[in-house]
C-alpha atoms as a PDB file:
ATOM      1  CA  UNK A   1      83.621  61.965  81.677  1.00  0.00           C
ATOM      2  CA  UNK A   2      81.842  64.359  79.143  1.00  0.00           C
ATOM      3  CA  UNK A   3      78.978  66.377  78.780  1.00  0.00           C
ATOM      4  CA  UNK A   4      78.120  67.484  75.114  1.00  0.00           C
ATOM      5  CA  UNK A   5      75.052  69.881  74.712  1.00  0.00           C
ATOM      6  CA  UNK A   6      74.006  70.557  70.963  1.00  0.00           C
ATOM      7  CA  UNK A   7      71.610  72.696  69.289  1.00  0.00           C
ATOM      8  CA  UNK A   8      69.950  73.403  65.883  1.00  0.00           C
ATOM      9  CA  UNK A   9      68.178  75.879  64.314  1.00  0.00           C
ATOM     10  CA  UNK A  10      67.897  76.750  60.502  1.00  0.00           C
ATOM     11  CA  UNK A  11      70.042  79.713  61.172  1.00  0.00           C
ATOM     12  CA  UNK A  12      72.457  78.631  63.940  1.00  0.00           C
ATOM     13  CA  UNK A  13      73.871  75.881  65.718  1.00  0.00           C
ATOM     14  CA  UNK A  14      75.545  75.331  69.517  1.00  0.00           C
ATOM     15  CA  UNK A  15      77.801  73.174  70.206  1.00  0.00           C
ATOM     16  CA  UNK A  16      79.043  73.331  74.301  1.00  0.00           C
ATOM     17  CA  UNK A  17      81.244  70.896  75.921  1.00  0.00           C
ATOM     18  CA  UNK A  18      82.827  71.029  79.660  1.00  0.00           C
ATOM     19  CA  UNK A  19      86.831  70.911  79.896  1.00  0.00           C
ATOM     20  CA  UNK A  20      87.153  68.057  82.952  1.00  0.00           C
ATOM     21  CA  UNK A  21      89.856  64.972  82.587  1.00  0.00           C
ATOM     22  CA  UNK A  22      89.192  63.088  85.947  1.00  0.00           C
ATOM     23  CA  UNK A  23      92.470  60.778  86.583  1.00  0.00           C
ATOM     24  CA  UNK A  24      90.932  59.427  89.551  1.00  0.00           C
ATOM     25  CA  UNK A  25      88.028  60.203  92.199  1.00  0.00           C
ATOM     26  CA  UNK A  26      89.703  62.699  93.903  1.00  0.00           C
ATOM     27  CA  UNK A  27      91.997  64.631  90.799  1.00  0.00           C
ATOM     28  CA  UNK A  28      90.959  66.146  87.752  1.00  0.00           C
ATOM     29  CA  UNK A  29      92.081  68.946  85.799  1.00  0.00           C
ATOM     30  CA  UNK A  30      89.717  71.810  83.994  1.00  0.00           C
ATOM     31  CA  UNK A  31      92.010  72.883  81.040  1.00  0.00           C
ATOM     32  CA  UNK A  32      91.031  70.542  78.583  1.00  0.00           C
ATOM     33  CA  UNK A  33      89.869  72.027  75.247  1.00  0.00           C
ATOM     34  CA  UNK A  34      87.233  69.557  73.627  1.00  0.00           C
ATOM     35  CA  UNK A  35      85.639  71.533  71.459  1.00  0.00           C
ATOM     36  CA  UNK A  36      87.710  72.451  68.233  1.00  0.00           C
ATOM     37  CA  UNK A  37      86.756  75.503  65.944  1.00  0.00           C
ATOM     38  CA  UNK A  38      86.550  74.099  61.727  1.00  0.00           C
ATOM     39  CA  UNK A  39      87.593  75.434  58.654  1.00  0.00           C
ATOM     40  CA  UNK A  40      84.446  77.143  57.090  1.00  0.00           C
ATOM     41  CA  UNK A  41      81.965  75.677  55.723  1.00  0.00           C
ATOM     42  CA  UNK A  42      82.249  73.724  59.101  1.00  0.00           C
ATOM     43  CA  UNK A  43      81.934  74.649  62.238  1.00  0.00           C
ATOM     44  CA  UNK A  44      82.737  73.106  65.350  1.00  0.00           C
ATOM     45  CA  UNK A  45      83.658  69.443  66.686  1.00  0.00           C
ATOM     46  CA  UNK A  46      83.570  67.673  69.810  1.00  0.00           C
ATOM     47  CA  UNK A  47      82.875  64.308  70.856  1.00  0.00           C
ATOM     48  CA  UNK A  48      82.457  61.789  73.647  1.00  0.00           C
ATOM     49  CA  UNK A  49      84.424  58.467  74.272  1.00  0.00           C
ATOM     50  CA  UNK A  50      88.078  57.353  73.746  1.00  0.00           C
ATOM     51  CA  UNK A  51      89.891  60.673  74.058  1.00  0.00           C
ATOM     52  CA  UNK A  52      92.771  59.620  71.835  1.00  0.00           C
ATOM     53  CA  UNK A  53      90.483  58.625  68.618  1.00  0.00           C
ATOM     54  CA  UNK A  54      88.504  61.631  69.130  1.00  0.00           C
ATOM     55  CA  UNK A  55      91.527  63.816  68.647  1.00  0.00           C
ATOM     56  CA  UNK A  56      92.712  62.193  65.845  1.00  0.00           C
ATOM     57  CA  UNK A  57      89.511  62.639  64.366  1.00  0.00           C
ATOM     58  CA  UNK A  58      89.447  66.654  65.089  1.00  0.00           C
ATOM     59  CA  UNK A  59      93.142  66.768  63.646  1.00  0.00           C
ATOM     60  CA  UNK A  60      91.397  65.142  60.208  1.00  0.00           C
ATOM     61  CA  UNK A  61      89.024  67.972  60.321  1.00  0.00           C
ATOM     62  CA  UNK A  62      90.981  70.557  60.143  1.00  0.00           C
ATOM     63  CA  UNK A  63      91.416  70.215  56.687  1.00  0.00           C
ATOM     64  CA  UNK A  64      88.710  71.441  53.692  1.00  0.00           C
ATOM     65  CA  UNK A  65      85.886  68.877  53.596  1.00  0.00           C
ATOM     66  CA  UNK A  66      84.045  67.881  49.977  1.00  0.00           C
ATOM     67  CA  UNK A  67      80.533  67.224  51.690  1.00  0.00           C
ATOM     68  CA  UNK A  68      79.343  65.248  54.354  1.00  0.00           C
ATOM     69  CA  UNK A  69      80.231  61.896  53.344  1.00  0.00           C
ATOM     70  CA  UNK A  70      83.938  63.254  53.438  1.00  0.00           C
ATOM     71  CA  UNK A  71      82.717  64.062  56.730  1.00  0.00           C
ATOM     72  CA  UNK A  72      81.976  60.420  57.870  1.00  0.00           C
ATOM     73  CA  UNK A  73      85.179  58.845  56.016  1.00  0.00           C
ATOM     74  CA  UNK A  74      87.647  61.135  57.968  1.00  0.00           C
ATOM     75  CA  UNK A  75      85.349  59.348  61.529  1.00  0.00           C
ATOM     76  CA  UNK A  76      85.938  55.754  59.750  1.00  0.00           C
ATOM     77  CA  UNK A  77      89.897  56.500  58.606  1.00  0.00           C
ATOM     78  CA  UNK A  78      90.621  57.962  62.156  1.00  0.00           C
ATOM     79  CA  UNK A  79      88.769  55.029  63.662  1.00  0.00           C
ATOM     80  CA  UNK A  80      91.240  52.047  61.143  1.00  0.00           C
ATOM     81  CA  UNK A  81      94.199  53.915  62.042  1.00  0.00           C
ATOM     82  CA  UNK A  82      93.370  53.687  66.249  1.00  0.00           C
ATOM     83  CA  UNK A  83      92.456  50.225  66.086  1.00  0.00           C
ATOM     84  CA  UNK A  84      95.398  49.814  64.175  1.00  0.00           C
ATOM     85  CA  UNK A  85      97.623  51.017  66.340  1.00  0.00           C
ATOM     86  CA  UNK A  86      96.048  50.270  69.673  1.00  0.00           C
ATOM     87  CA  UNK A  87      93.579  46.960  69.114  1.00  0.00           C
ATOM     88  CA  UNK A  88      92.965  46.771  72.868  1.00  0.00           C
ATOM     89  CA  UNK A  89      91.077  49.853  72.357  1.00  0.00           C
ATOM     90  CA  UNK A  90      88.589  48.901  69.568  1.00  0.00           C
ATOM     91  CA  UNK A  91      85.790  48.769  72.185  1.00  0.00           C
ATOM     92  CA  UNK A  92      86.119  52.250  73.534  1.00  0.00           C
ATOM     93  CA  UNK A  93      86.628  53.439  69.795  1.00  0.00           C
ATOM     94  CA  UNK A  94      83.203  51.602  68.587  1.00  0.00           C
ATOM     95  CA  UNK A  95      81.523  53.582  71.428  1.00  0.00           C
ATOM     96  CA  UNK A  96      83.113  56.995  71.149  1.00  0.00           C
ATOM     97  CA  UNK A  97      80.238  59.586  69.467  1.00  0.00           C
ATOM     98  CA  UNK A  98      81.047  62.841  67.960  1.00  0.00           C
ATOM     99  CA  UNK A  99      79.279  65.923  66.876  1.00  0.00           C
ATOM    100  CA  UNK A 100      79.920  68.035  64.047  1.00  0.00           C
ATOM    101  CA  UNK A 101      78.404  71.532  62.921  1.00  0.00           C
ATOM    102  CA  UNK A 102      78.246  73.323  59.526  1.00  0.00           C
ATOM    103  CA  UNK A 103      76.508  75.010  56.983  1.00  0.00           C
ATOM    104  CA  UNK A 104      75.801  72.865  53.579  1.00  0.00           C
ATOM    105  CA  UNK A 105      72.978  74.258  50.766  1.00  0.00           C
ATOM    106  CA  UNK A 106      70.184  72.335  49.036  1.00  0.00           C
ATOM    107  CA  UNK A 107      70.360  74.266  46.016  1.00  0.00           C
ATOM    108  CA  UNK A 108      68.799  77.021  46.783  1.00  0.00           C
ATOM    109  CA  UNK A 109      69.080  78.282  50.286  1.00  0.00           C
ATOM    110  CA  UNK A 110      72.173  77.311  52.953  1.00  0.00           C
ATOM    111  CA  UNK A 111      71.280  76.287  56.489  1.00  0.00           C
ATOM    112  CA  UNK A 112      72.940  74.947  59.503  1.00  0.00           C
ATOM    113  CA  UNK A 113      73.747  71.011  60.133  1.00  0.00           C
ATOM    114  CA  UNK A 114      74.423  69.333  63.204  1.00  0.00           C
ATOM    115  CA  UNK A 115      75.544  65.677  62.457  1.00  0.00           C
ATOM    116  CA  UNK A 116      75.900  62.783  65.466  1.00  0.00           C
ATOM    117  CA  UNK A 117      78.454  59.936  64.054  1.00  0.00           C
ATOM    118  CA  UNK A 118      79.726  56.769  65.121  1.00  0.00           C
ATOM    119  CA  UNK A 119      81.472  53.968  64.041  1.00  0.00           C
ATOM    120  CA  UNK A 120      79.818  51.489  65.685  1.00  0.00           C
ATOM    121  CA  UNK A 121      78.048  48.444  63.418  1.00  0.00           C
ATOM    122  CA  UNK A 122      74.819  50.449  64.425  1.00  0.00           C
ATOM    123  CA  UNK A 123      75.490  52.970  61.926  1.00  0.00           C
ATOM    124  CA  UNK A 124      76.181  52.278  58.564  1.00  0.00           C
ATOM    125  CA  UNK A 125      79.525  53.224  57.530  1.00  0.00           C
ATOM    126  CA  UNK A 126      77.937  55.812  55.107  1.00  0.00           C
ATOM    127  CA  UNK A 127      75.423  57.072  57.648  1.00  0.00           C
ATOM    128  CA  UNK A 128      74.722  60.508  59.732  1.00  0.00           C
ATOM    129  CA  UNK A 129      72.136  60.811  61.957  1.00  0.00           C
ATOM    130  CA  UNK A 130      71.284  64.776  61.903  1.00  0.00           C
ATOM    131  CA  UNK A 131      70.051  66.680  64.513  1.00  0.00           C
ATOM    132  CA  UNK A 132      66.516  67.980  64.070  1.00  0.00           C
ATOM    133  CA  UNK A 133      65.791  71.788  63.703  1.00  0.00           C
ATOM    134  CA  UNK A 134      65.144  73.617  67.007  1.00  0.00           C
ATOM    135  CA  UNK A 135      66.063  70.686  68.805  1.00  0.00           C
ATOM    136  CA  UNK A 136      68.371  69.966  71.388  1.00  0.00           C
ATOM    137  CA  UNK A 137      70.466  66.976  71.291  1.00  0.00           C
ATOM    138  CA  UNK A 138      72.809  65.633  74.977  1.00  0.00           C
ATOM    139  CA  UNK A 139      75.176  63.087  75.406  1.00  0.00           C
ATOM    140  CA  UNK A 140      75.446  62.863  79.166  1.00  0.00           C
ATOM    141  CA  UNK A 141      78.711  62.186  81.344  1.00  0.00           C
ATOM    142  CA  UNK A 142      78.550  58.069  81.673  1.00  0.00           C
ATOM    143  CA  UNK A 143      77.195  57.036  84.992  1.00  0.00           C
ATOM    144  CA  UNK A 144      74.808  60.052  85.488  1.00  0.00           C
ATOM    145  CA  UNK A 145      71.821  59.507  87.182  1.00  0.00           C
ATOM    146  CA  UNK A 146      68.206  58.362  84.831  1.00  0.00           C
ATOM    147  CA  UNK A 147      66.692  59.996  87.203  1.00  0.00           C
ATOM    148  CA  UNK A 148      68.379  63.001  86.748  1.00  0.00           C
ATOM    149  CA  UNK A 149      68.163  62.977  83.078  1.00  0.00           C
ATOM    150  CA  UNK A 150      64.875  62.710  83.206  1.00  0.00           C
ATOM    151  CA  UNK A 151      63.898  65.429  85.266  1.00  0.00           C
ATOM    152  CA  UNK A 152      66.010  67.687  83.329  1.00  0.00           C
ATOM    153  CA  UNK A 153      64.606  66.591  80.306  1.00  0.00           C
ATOM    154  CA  UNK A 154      61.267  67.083  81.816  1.00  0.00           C
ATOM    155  CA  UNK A 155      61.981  70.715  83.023  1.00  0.00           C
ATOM    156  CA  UNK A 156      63.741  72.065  79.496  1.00  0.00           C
ATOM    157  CA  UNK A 157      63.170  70.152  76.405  1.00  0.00           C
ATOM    158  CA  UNK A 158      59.481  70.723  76.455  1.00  0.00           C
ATOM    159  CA  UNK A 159      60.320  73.406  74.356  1.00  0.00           C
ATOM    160  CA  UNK A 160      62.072  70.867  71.634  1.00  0.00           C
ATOM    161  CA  UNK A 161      60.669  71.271  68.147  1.00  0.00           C
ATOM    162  CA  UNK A 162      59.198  75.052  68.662  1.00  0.00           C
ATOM    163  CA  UNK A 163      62.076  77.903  67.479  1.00  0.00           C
ATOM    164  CA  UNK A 164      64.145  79.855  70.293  1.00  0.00           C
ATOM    165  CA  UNK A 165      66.124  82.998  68.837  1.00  0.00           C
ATOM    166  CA  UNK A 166      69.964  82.727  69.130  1.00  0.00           C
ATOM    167  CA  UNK A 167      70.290  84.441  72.747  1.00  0.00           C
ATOM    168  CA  UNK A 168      67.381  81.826  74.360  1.00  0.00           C
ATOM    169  CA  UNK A 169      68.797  78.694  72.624  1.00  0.00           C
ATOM    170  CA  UNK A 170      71.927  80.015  74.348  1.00  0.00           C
ATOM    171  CA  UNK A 171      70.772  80.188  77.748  1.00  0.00           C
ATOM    172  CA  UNK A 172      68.768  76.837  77.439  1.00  0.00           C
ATOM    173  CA  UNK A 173      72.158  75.415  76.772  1.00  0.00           C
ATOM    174  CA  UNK A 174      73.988  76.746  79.305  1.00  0.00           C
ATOM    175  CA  UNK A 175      71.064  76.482  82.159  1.00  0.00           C
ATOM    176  CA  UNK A 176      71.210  72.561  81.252  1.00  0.00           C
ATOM    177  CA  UNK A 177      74.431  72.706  81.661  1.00  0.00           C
ATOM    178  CA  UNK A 178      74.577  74.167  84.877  1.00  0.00           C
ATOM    179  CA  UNK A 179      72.243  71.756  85.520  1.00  0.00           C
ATOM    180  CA  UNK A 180      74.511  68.912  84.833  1.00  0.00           C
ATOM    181  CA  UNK A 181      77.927  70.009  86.138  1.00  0.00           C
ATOM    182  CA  UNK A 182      75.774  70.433  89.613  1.00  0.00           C
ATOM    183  CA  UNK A 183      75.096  67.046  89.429  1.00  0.00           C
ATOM    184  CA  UNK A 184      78.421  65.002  87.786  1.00  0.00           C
ATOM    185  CA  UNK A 185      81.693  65.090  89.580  1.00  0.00           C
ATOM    186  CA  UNK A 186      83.232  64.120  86.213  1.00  0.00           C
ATOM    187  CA  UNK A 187      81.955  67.700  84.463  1.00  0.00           C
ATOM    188  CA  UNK A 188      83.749  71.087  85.048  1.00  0.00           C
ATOM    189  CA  UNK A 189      81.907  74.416  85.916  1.00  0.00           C
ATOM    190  CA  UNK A 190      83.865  75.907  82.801  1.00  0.00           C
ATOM    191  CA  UNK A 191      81.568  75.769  79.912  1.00  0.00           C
ATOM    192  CA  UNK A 192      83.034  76.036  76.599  1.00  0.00           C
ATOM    193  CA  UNK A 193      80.676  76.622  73.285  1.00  0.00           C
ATOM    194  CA  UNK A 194      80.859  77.105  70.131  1.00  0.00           C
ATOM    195  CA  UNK A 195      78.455  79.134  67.884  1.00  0.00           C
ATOM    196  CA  UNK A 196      77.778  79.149  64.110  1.00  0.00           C
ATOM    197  CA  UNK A 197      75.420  81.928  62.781  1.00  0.00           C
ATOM    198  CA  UNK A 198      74.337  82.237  59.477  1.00  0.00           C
ATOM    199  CA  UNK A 199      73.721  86.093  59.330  1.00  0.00           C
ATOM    200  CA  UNK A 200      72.262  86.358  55.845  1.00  0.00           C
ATOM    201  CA  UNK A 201      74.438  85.843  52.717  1.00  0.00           C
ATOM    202  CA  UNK A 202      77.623  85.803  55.881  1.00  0.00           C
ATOM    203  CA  UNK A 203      78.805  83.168  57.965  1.00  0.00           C
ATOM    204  CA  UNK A 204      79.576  84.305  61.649  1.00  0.00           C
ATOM    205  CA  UNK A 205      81.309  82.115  64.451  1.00  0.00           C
ATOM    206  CA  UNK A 206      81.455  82.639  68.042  1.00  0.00           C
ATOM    207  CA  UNK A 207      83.274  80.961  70.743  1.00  0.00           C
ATOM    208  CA  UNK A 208      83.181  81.745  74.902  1.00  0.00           C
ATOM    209  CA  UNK A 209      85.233  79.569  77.560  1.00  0.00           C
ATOM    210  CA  UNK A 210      83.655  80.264  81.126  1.00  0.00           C
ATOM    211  CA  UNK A 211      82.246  79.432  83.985  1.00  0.00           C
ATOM    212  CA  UNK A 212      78.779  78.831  83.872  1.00  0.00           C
ATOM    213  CA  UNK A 213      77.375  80.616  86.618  1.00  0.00           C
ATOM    214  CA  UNK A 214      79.380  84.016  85.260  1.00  0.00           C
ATOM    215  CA  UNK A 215      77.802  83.004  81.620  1.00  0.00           C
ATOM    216  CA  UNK A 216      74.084  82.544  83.005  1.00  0.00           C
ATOM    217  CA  UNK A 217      74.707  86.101  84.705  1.00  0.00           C
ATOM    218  CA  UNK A 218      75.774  87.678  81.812  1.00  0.00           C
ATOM    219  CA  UNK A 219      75.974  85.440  78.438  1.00  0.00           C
ATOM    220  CA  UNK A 220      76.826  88.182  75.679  1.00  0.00           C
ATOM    221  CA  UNK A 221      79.540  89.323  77.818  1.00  0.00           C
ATOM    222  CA  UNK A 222      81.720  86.568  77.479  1.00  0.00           C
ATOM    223  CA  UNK A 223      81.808  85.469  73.532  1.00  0.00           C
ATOM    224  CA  UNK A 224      83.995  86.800  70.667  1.00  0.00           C
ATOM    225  CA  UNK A 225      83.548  86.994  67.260  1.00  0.00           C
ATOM    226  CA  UNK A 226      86.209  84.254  65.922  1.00  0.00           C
ATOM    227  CA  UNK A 227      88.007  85.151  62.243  1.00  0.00           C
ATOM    228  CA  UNK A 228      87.242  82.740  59.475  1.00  0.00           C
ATOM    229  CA  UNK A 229      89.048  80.703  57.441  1.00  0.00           C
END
């Protein structure tokens, strides 16, 4: 199971992921890096489903896109070649969902993207649905609780639609993350995120692997500045 929290502003986006693979109920393993740093302009990647189709899809990514449909043909090529190669895995493909961040310009001004793509018949083969600015966006570890998602979602997304700076957004995320690893067997206590800043005319990214309660004590402790390229 999976937890990915996302977040937009006009200025920044978060993109935080646990690091659990559960092989049964009573093993797991807390190394596993789901969240993948991007050439610039993009940002970061991570996604929930078939673990095998999601990599190939971050492996895709790695390369220079030409603008967001290149974006969704990379999801639809990764997606032929799985089926492909494994056709008793087409249903866990079609229900995989991934999350992408970076920076694109309307002609006059850049700003931050957060795009939510599947390959399901849902969406259109062309399509992104895009995160709205200042709000948060979860895909919760299968099985969890309604209850529980609703109480969360009554306790912190009350604040969806009105603009956090960088350093609240941050501990929104990771508080509702805490939240949810509490809760879900199948989610680590090692929160890993992944930050894109647009810092004027410059494009920052940050990136911090750690557990949550030691980020909630102290969140600008624990991120570094990554280099670009």
């Amino acid at each position: 199971m999976t937890v990915v929290i996302n977040y937009l502003s006009n200025n920044y986006s978060i993109v935080a992921t646990d690091t659990r693979l559960t092989f049964n109920t009573n093993e797991y393993r807390d190394d596993i890096i789901k969240l993948r740093s991007l050439p610039i302009p993009l940002g970061f990647v991570a996604g929930v489903g078939f673990s095998t189709f999601l990599e190939r899809y971050k492996d895709f990514m790695a390369f220079p896109i030409s603008g967001a449909i290149d974006i969704k043909a990379r999801l639809l090529e990764a997606a032929r070649q799985i089926i492909i190669e494994t056709p008793e895995h087409k249903f866990g493909v079609e229900n995989s969902e991934v999350y992408v961040s970076w920076i694109t310009n309307d002609g006059k001004n850049n700003y931050c993207k957060i795009g939510v793509m599947a390959t399901q018949p849902a969406q259109k083969e062309d399509e992104i649905f895009y995160i709205k600015e200042n709000t948060m966006h979860i895909a919760y570890p299968s099985k969890f609780p309604k209850e529980k998602i609703a109480e969360i979602e009554e306790k912190h997304l009350i604040l969806n639609g009105n603009y956090l700076d960088l350093w609240a957004a941050i501990n929104l995320v990771i508080t509702i993350f805490r939240d949810i690893s509490f809760e879900s067997d199948g989610v680590s206590y090692l929160c890993h995120i992944g930050i894109q800043v647009l810092d004027g005319a410059n494009i920052r990214k940050y990136i911090a692997i750690e557990n949550v309660i030691r980020l909630i004590e102290n969140p600008q402790k624990h991120f570094l500045e990554l280099k670009l390229t």
